[in-house]
C-alpha atoms as a PDB file:
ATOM      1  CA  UNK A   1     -27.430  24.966  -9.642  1.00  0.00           C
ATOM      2  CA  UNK A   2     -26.534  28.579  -8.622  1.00  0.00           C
ATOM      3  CA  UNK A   3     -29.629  30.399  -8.877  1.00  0.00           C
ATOM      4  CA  UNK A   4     -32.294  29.044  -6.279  1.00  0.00           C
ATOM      5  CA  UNK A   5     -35.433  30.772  -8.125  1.00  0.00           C
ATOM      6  CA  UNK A   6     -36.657  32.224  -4.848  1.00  0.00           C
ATOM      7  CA  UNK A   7     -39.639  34.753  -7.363  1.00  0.00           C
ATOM      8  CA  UNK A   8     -40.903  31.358  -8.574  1.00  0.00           C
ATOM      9  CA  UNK A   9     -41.857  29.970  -5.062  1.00  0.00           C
ATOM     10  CA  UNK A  10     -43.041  33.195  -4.121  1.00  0.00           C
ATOM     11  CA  UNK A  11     -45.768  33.373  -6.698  1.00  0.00           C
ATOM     12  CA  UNK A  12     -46.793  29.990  -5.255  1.00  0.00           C
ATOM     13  CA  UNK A  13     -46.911  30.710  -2.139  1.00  0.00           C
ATOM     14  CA  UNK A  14     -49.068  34.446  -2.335  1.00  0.00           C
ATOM     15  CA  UNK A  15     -51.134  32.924  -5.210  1.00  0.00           C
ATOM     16  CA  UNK A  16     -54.159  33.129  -4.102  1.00  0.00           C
ATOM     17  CA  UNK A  17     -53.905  35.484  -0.985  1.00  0.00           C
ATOM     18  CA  UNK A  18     -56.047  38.369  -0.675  1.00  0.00           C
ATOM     19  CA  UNK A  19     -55.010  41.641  -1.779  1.00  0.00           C
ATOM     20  CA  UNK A  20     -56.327  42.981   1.214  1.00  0.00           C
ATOM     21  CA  UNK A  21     -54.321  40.682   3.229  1.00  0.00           C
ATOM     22  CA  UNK A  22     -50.648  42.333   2.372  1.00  0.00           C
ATOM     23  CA  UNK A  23     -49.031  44.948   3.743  1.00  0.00           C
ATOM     24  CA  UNK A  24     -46.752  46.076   1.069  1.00  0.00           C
ATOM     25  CA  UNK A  25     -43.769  48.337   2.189  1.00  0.00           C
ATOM     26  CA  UNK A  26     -41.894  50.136  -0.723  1.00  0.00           C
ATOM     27  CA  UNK A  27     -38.380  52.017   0.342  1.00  0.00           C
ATOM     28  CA  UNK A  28     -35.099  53.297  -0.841  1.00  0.00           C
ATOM     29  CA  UNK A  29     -32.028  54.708   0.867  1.00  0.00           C
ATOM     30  CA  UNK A  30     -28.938  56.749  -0.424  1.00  0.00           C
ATOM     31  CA  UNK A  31     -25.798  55.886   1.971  1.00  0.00           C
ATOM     32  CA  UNK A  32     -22.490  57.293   1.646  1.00  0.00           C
ATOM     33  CA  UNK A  33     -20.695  53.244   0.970  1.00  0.00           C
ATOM     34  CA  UNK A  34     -22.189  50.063   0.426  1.00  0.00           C
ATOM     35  CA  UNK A  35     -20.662  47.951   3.048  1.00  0.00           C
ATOM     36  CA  UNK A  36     -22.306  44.295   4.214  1.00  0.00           C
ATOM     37  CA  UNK A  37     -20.336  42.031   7.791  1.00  0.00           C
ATOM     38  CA  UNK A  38     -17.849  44.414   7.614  1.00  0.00           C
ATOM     39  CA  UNK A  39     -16.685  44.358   4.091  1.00  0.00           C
ATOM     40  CA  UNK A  40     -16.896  47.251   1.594  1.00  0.00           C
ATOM     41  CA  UNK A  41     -18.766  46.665  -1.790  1.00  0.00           C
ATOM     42  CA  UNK A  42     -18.476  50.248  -2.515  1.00  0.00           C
ATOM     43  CA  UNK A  43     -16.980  53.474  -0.685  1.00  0.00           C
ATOM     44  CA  UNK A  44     -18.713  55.736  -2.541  1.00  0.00           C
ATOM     45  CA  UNK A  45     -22.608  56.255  -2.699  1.00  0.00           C
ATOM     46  CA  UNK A  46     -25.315  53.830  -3.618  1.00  0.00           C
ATOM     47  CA  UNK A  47     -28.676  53.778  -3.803  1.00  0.00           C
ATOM     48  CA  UNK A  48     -30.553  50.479  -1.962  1.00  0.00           C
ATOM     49  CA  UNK A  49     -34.531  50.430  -3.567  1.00  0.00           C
ATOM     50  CA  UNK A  50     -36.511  47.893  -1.457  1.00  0.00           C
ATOM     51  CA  UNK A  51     -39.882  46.121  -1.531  1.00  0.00           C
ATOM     52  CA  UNK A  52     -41.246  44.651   0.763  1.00  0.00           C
ATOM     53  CA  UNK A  53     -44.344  42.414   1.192  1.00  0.00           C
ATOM     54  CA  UNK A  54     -46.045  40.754   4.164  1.00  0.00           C
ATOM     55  CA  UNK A  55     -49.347  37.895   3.878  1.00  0.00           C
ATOM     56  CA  UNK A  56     -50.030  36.419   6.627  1.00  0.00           C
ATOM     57  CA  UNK A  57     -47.407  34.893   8.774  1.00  0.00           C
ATOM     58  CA  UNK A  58     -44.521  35.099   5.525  1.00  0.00           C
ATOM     59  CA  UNK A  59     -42.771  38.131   4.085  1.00  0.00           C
ATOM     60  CA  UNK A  60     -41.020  38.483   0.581  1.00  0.00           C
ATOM     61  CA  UNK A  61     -38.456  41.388   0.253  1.00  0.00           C
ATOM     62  CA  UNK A  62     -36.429  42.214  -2.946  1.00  0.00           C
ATOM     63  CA  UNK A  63     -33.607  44.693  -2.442  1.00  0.00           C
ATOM     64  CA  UNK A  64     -30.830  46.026  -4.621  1.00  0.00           C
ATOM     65  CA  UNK A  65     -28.095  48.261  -4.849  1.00  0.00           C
ATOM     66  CA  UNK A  66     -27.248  50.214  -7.363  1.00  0.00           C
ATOM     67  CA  UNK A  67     -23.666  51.978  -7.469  1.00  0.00           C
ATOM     68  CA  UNK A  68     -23.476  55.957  -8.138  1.00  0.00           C
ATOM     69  CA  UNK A  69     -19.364  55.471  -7.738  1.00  0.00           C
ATOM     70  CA  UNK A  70     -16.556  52.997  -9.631  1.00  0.00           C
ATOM     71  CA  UNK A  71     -14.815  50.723  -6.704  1.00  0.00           C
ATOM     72  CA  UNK A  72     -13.910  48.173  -8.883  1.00  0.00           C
ATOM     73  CA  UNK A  73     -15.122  45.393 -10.104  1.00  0.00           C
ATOM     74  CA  UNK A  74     -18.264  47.741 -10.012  1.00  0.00           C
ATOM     75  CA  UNK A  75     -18.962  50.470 -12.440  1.00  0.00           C
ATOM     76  CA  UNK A  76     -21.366  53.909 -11.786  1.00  0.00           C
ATOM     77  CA  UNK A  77     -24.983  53.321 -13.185  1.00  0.00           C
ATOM     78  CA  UNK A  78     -24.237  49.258 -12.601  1.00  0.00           C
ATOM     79  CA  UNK A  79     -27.202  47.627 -10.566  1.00  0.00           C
ATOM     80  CA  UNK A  80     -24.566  45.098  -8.851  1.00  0.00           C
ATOM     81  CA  UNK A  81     -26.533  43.525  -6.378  1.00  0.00           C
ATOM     82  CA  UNK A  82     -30.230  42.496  -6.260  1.00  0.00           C
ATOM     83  CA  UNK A  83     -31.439  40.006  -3.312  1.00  0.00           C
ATOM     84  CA  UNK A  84     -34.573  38.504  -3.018  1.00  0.00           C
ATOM     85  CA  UNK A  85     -35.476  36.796   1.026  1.00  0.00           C
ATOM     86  CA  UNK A  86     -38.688  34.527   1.909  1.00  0.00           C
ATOM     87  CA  UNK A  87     -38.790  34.232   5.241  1.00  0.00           C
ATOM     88  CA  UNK A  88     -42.024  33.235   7.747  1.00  0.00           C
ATOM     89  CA  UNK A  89     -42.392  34.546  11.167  1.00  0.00           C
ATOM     90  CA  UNK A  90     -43.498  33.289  14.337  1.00  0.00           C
ATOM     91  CA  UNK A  91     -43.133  33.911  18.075  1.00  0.00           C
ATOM     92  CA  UNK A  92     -42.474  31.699  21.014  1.00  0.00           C
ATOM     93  CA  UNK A  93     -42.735  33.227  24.274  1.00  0.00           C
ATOM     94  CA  UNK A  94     -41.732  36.852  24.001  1.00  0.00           C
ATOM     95  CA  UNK A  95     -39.067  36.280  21.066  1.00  0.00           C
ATOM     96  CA  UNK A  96     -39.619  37.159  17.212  1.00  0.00           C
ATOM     97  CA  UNK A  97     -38.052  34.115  15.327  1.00  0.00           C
ATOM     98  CA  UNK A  98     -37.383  34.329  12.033  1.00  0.00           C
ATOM     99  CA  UNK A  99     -36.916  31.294   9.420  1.00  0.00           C
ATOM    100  CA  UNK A 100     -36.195  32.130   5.815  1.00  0.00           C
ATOM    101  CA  UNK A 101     -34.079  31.924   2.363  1.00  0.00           C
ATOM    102  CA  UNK A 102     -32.069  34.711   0.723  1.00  0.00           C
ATOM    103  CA  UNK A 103     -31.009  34.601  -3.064  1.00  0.00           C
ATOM    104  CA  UNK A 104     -27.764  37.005  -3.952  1.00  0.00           C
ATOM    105  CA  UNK A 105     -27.672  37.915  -7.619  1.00  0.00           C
ATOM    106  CA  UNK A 106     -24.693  39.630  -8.855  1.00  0.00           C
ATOM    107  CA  UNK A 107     -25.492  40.413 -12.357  1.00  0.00           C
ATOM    108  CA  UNK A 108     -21.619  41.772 -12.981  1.00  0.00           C
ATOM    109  CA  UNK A 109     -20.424  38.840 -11.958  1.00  0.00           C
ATOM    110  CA  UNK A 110     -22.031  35.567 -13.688  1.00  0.00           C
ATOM    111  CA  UNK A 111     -25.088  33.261 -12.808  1.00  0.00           C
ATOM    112  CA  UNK A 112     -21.644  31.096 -11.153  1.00  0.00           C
ATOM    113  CA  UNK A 113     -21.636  34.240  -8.616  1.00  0.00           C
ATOM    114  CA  UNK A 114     -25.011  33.808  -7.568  1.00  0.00           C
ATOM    115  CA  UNK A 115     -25.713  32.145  -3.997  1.00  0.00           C
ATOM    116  CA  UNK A 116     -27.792  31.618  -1.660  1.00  0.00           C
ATOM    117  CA  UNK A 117     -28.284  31.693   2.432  1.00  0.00           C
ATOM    118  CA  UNK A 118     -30.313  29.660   4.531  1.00  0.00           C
ATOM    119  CA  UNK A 119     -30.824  31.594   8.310  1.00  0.00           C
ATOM    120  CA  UNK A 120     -32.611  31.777  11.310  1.00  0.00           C
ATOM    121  CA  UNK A 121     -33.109  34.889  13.581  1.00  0.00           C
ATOM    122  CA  UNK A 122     -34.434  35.733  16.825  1.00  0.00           C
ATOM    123  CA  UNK A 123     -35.018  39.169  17.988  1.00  0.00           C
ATOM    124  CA  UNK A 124     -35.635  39.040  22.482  1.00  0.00           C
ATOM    125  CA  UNK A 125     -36.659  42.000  24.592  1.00  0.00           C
ATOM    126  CA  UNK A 126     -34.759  42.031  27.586  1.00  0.00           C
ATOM    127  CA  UNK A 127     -35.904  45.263  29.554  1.00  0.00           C
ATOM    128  CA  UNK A 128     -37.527  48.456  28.662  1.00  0.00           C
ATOM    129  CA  UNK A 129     -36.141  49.457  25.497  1.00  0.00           C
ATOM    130  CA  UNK A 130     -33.359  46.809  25.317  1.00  0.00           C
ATOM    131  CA  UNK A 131     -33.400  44.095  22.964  1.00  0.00           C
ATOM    132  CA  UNK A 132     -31.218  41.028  21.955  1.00  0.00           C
ATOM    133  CA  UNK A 133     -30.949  39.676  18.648  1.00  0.00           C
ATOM    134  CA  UNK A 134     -28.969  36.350  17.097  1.00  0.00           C
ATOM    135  CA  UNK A 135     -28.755  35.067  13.464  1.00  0.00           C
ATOM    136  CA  UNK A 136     -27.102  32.255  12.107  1.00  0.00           C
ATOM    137  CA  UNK A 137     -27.003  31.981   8.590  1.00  0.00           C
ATOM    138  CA  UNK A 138     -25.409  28.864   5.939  1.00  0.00           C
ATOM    139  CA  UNK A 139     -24.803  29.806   2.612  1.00  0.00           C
ATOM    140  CA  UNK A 140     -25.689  26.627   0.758  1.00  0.00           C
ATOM    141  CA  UNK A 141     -24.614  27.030  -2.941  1.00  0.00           C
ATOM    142  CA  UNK A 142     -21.480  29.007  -2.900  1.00  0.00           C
ATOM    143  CA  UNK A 143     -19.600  29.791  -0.404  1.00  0.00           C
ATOM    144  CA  UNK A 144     -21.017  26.495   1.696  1.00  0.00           C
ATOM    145  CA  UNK A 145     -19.991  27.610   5.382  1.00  0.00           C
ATOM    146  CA  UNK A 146     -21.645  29.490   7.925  1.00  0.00           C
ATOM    147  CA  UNK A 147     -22.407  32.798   9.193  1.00  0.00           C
ATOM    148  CA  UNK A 148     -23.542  33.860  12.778  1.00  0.00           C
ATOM    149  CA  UNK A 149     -24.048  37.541  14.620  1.00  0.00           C
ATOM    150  CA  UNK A 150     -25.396  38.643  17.833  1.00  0.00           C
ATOM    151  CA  UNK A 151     -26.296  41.818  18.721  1.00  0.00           C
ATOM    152  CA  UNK A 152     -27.994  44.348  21.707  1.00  0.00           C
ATOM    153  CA  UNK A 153     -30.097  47.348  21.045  1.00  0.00           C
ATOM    154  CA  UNK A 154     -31.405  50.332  22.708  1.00  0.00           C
ATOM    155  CA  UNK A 155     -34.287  52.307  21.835  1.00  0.00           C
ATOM    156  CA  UNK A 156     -34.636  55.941  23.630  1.00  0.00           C
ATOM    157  CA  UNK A 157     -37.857  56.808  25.388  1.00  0.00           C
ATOM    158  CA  UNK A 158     -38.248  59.844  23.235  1.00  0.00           C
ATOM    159  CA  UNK A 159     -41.599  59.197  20.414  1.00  0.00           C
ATOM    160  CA  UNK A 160     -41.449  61.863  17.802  1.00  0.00           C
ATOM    161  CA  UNK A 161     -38.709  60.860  16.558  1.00  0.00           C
ATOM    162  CA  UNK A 162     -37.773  57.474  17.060  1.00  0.00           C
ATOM    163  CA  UNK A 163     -34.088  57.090  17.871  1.00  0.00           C
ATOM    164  CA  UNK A 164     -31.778  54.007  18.534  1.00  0.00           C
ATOM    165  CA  UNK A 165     -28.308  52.698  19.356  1.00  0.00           C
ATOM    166  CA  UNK A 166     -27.156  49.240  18.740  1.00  0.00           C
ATOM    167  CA  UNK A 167     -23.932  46.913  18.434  1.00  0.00           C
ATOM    168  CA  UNK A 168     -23.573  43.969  16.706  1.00  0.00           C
ATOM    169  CA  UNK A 169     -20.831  41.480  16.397  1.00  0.00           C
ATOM    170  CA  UNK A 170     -19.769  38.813  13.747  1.00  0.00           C
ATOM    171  CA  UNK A 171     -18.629  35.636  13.446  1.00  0.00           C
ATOM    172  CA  UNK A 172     -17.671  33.773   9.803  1.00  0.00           C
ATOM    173  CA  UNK A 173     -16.536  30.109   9.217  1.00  0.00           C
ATOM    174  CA  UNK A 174     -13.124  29.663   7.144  1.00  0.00           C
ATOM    175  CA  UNK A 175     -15.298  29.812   3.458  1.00  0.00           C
ATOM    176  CA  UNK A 176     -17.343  32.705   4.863  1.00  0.00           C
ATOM    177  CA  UNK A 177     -14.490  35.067   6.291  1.00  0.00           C
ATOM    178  CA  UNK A 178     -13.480  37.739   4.037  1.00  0.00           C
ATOM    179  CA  UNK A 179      -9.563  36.595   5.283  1.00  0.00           C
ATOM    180  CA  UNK A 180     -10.307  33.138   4.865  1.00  0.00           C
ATOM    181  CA  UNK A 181      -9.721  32.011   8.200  1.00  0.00           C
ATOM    182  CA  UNK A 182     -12.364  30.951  10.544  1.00  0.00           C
ATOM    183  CA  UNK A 183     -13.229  33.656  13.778  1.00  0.00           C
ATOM    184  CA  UNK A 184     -14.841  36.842  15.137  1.00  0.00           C
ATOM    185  CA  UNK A 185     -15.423  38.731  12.303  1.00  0.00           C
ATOM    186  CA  UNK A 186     -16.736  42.161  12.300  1.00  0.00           C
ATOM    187  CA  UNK A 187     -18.193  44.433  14.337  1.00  0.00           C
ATOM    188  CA  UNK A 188     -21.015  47.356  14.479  1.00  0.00           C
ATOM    189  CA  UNK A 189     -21.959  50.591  16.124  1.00  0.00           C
ATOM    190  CA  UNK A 190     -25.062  52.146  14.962  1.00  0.00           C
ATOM    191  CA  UNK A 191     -27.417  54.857  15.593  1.00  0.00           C
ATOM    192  CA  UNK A 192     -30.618  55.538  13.616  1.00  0.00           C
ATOM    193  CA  UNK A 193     -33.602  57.261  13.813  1.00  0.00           C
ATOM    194  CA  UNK A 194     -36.965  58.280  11.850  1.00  0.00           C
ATOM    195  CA  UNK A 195     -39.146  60.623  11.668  1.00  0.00           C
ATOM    196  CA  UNK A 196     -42.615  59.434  10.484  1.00  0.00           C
ATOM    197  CA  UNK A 197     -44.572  62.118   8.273  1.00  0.00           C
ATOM    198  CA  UNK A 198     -47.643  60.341   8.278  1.00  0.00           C
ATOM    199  CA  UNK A 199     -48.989  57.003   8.502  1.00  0.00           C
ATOM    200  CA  UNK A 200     -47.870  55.907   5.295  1.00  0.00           C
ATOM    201  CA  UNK A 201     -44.268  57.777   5.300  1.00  0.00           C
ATOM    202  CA  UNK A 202     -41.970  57.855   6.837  1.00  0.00           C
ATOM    203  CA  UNK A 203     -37.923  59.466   6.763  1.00  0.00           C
ATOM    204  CA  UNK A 204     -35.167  58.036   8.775  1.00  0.00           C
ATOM    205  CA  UNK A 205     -31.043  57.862   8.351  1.00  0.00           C
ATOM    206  CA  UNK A 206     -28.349  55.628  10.134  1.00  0.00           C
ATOM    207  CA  UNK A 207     -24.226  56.099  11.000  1.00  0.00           C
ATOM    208  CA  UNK A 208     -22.499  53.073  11.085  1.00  0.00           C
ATOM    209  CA  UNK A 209     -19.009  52.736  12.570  1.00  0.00           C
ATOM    210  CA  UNK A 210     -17.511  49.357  11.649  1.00  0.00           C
ATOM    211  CA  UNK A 211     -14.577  47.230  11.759  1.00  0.00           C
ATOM    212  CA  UNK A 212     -13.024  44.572  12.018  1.00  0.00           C
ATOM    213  CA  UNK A 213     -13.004  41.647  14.983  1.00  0.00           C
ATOM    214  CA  UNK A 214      -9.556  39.961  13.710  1.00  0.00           C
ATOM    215  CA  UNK A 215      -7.223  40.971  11.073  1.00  0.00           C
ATOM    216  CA  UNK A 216      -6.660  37.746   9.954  1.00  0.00           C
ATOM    217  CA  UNK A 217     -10.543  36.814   9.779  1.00  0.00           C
ATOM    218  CA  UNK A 218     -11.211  40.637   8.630  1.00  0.00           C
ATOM    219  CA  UNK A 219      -9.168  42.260   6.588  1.00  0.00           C
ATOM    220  CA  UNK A 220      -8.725  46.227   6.817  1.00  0.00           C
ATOM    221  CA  UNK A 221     -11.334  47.744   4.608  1.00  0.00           C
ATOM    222  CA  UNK A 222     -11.608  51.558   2.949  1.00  0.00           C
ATOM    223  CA  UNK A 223     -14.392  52.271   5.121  1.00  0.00           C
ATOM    224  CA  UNK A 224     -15.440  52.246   8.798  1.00  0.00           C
ATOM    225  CA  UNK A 225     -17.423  54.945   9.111  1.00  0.00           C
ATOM    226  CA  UNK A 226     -20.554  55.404   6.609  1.00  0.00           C
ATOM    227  CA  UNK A 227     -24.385  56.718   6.967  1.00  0.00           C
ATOM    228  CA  UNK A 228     -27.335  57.638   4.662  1.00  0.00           C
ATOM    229  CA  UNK A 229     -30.816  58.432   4.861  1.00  0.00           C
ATOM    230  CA  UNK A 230     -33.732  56.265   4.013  1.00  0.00           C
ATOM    231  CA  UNK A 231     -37.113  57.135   3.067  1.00  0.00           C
ATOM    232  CA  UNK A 232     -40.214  54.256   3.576  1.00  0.00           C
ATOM    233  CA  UNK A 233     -44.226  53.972   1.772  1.00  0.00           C
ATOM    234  CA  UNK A 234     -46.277  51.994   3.191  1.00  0.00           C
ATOM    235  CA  UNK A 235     -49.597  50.803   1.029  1.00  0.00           C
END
């Protein structure tokens, strides 16, 4: 079965929460390339819409891209991506864990594109301003191997706005790896910042510098360095 019908146990599990208990989040960001671990999906623009919906201890979050360039197998005015995540939150000590399910539609491609990724996360805070993070991810229906990352932030003590560094690093399993073979995959630079306009809005952007870890794991892609600017609602 390649589609894993996340929307359908969503509705069963908010059924019957209060309105007033969700914090909905709606958002959408125009970057200069669409690229995901490392591999481009696009090098020209996109725009990513995003919604985002928290009840209690569990969050649903759809997310697309839509493609403003041709980088084939992708066409301008194509929506080739659309994602949909359930995940529930908890926290043990001073660590944010993170246990959930994403669903990857590729409409261009075929329902036998489709897959879907089981993954836990943890987000630590190590000392003032510094964080740690760790996912590991396992793509169940598809590609069937694993994914893992771990990563270090930095948030400057400046308030208005809100500015951070971070680096992240990859690792893929044989099925996973864009090269095919098992290793350190790719790796991230980022800084990002926002600006909040009021309590509800709120406009950041993001440059990314990214590569990759191992050629053979990694192949080189068209684009390493790429940025946009994102603009968030909250209701």
């Amino acid at each position: 079965m390649r589609s894993i019908s996340i929307g359908a146990l969503i509705i069963g599990l908010l059924v019957g929460v209060p309105a007033q208990a969700a914090e909905t989040t709606a958002g959408v960001d125009l970057v200069s390339a669409y690229v995901f671990r490392g591999v481009t999906y696009n090098d020209g623009p996109c725009l990513q819409p995003s919604l985002e919906t928290s009840a209690g201890a569990f969050t649903f979050n759809v997310w697309a891209n839509f493609d403003l360039n041709d980088y084939e197998p992708v066409q301008s005015g194509d929506f080739s991506e659309v994602d949909f995540t359930l995940s529930y939150g908890a926290t043990l000590g001073a660590a944010e864990l993170s246990l959930g399910v994403m669903e990857f539609l590729f409409p261009e491609g075929g329902p036998d594109t489709n897959t879907g990724e089981l993954y836990a996360s943890a987000d630590i805070p190590v000392a003032a301003g510094i964080g740690a993070s760790a996912y590991l991810g396992y793509d169940f229906v598809v590609v069937k191997d694993l994914y893992a990352s771990v990563g270090l932030s930095y948030d400057i003590p400046i308030e208005v706005p809100t500015l951070s560094v971070s680096f992240m690093a990859g690792y893929a399993g044989d099925d996973a790896a864009a090269g095919g073979t098992a290793g350190l995959h790719e790796y991230a630079a980022t800084i990002e910042g926002a600006y909040p306009f009021s309590e509800a809005v709120e406009l950041g952007g993001f440059v990314t510098y990214t590569g990759g870890l191992d050629d053979e794991v990694l192949p080189e892609q068209d684009v390493e360095v790429f940025g946009g600017l994102k603009v968030r609602c909250a209701f």
